[in-house]
C-alpha atoms as a PDB file:
ATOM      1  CA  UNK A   1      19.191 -13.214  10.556  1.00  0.00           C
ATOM      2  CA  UNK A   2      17.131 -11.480   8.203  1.00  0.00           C
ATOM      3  CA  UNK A   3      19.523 -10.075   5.477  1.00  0.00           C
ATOM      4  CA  UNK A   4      18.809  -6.891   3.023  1.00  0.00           C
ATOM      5  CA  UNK A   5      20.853  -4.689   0.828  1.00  0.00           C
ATOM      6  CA  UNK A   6      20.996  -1.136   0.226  1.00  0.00           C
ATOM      7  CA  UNK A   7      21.908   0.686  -2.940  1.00  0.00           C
ATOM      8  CA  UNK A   8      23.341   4.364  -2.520  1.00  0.00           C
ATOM      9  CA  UNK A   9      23.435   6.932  -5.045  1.00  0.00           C
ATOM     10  CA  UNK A  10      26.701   8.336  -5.328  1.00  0.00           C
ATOM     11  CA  UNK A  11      25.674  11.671  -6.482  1.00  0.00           C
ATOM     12  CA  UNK A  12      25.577  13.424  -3.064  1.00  0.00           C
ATOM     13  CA  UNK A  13      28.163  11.116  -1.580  1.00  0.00           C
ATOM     14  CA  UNK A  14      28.398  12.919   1.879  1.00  0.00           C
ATOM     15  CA  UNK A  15      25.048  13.069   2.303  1.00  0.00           C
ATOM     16  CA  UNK A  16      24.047   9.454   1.527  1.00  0.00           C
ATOM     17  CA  UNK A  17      27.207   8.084   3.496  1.00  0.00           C
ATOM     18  CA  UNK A  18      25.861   9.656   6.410  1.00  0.00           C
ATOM     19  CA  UNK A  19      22.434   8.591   5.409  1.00  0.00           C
ATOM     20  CA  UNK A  20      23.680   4.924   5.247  1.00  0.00           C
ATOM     21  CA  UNK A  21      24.905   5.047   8.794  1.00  0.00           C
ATOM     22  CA  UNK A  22      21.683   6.124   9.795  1.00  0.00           C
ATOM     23  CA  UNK A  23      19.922   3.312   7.649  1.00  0.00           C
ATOM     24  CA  UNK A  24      22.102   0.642   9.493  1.00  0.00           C
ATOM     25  CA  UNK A  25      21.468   1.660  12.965  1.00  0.00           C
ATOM     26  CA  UNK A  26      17.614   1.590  12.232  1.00  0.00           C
ATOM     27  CA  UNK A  27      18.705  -2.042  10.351  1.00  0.00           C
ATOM     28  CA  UNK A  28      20.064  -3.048  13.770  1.00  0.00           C
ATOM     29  CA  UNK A  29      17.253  -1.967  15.712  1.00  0.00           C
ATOM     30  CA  UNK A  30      14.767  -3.525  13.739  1.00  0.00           C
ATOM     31  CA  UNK A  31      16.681  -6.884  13.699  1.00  0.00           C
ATOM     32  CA  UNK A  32      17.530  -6.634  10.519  1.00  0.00           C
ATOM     33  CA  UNK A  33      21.513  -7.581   8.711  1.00  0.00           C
ATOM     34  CA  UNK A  34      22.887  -5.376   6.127  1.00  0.00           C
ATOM     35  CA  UNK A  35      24.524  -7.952   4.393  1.00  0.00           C
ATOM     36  CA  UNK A  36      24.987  -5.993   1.364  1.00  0.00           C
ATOM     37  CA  UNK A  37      25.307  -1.863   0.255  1.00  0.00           C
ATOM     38  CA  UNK A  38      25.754  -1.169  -3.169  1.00  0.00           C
ATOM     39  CA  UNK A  39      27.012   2.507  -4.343  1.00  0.00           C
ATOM     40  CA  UNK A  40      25.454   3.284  -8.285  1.00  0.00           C
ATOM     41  CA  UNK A  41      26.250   6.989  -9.782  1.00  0.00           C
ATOM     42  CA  UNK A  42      22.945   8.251  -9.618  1.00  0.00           C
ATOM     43  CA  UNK A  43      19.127   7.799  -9.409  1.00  0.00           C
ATOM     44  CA  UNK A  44      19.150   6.568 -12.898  1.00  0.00           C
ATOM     45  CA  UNK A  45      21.294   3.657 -11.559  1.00  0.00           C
ATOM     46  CA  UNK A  46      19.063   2.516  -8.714  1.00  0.00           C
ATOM     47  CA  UNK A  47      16.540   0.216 -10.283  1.00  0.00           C
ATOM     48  CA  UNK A  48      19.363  -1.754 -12.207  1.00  0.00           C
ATOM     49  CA  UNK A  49      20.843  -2.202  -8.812  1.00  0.00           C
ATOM     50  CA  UNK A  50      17.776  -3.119  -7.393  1.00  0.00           C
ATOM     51  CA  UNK A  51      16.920  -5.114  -9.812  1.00  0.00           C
ATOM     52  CA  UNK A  52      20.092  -7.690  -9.976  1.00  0.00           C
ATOM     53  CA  UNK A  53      19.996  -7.745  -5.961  1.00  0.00           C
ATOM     54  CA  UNK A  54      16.582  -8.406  -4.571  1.00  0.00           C
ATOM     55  CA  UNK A  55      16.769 -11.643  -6.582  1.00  0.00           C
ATOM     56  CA  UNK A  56      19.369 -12.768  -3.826  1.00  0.00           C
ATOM     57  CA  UNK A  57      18.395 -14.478  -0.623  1.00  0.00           C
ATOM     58  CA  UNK A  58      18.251 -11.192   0.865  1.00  0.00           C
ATOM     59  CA  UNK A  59      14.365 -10.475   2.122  1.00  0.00           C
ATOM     60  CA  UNK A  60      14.418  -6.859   1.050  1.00  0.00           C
ATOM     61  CA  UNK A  61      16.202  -3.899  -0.201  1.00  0.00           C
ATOM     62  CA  UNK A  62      16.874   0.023   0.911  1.00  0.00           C
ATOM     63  CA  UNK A  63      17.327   2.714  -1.653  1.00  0.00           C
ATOM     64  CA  UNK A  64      18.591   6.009  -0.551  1.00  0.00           C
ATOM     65  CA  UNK A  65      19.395   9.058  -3.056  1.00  0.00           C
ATOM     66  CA  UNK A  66      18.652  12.687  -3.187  1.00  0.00           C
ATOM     67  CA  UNK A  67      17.157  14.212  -6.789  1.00  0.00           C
ATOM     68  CA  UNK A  68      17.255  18.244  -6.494  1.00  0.00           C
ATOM     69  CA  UNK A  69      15.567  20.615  -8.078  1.00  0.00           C
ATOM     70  CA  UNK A  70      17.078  21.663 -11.241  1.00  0.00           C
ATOM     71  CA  UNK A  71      16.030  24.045 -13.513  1.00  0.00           C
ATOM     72  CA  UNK A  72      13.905  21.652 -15.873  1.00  0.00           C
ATOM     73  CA  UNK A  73      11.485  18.892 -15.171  1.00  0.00           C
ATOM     74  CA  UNK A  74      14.674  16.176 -15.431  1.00  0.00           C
ATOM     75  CA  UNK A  75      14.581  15.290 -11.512  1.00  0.00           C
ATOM     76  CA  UNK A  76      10.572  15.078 -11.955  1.00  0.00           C
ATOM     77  CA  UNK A  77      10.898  12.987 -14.495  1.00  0.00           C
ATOM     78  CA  UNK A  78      13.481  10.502 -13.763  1.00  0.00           C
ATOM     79  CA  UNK A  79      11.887  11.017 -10.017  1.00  0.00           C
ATOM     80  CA  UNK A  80       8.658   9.109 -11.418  1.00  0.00           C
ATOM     81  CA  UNK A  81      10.415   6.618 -13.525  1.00  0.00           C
ATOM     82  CA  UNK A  82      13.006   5.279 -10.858  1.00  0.00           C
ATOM     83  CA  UNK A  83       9.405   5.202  -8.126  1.00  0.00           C
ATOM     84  CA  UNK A  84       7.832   3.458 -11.123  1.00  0.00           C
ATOM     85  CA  UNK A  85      10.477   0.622 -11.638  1.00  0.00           C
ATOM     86  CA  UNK A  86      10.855   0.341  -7.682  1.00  0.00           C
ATOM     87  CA  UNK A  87       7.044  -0.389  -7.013  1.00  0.00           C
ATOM     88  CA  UNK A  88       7.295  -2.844 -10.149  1.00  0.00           C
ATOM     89  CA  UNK A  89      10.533  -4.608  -8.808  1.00  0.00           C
ATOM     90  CA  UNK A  90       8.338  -4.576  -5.320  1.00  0.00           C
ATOM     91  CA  UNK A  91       5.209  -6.539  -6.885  1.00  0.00           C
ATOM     92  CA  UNK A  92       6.940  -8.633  -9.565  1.00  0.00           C
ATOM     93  CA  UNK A  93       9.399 -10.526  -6.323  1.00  0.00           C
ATOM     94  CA  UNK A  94       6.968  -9.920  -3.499  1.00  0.00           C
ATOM     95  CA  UNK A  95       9.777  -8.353  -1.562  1.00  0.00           C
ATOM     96  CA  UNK A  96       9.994  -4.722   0.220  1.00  0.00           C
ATOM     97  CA  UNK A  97      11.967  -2.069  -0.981  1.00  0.00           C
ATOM     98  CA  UNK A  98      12.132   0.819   1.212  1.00  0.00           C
ATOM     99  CA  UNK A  99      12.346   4.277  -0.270  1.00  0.00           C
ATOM    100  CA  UNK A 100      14.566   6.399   1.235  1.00  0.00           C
ATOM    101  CA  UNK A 101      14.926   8.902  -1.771  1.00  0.00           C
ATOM    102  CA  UNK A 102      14.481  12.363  -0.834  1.00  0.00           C
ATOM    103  CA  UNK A 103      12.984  14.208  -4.022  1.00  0.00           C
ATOM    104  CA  UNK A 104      12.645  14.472  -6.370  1.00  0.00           C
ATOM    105  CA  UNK A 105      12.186  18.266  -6.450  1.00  0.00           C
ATOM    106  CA  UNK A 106      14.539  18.823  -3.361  1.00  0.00           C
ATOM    107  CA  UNK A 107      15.907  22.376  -2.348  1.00  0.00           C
ATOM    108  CA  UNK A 108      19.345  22.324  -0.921  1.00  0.00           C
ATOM    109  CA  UNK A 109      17.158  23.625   2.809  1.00  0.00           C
ATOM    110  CA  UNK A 110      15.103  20.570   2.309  1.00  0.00           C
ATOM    111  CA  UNK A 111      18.101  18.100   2.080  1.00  0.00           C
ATOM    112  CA  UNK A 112      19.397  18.306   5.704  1.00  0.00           C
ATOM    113  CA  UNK A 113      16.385  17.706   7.819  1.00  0.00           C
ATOM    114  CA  UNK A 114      15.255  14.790   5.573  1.00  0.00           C
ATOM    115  CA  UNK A 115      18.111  13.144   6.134  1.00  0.00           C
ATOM    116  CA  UNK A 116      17.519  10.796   9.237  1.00  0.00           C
ATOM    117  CA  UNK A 117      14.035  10.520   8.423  1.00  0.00           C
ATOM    118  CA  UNK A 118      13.897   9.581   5.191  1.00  0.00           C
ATOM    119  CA  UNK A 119      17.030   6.617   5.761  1.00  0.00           C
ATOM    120  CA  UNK A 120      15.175   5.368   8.760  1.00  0.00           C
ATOM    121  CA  UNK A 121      11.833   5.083   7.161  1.00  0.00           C
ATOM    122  CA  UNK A 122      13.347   3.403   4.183  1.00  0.00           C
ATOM    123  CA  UNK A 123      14.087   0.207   7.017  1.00  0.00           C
ATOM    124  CA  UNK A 124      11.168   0.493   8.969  1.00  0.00           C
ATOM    125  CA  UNK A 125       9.304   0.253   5.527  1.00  0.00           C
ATOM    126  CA  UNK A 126      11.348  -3.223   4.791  1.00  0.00           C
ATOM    127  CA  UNK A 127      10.110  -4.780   8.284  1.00  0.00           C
ATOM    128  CA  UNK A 128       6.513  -3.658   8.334  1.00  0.00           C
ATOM    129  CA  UNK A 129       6.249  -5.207   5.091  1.00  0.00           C
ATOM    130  CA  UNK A 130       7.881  -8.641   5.752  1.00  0.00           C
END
């Protein structure tokens, strides 16, 4: 079985629990074993995570995580720098991380119907890429 993780931000707990159900149906349908899901405070938090568990014997790694809109450029900015340190974590182990952040920039009417897309693509990402 092909084994991968997935790291949660807390922030929006209801949201991402329900997003994490939805990532490990796709997982199952895609042949693919959560072995591992890892819950970090916030997007901040994410690439850490990332970072100690892709170097596992998992194949790849989920992220999921909402950033809203605030009312400065905070979510842009640590928006870019958590996509930055995910791409870099991708090349520098050759393994897939699927994205499954929605954000940053995210209206509460944009959080809902992102939901089930944005989990499932995150696994669907992880197998194309393996």
């Amino acid at each position: 079985m092909r084994n991968i993780a997935i790291v949660c931000g807390s922030y929006h707990k209801v949201e991402i629990e329900r997003m994490l159900s939805l990532a490990k149906d796709q997982a199952k349908q895609e042949g693919l074993n959560v072995s591992e899901v890892i819950w970090v405070p916030g997007a901040m938090e994410v690439p850490l995570a990332l970072s100690r568990v892709i170097h596992t014997d998992i194949v790849g790694a989920a992220c999921l995580g909402i950033i809203e809109k605030g009312s400065t450029q905070h979510g842009l900015a640590m928006g870019q720098a958590v996509l930055k340190s995910i791409i870099d974590l991708q090349l520098s182990t050759n393994k897939p991380i699927g994205l499954g952040i929605i954000g940053p920039g995210a209206e509460p009417e944009h959080i809902e119907p992102r939901l089930e897309p944005h989990a499932r693509a995150s696994i669907s990402a992880i197998s194309s890429m393996l």
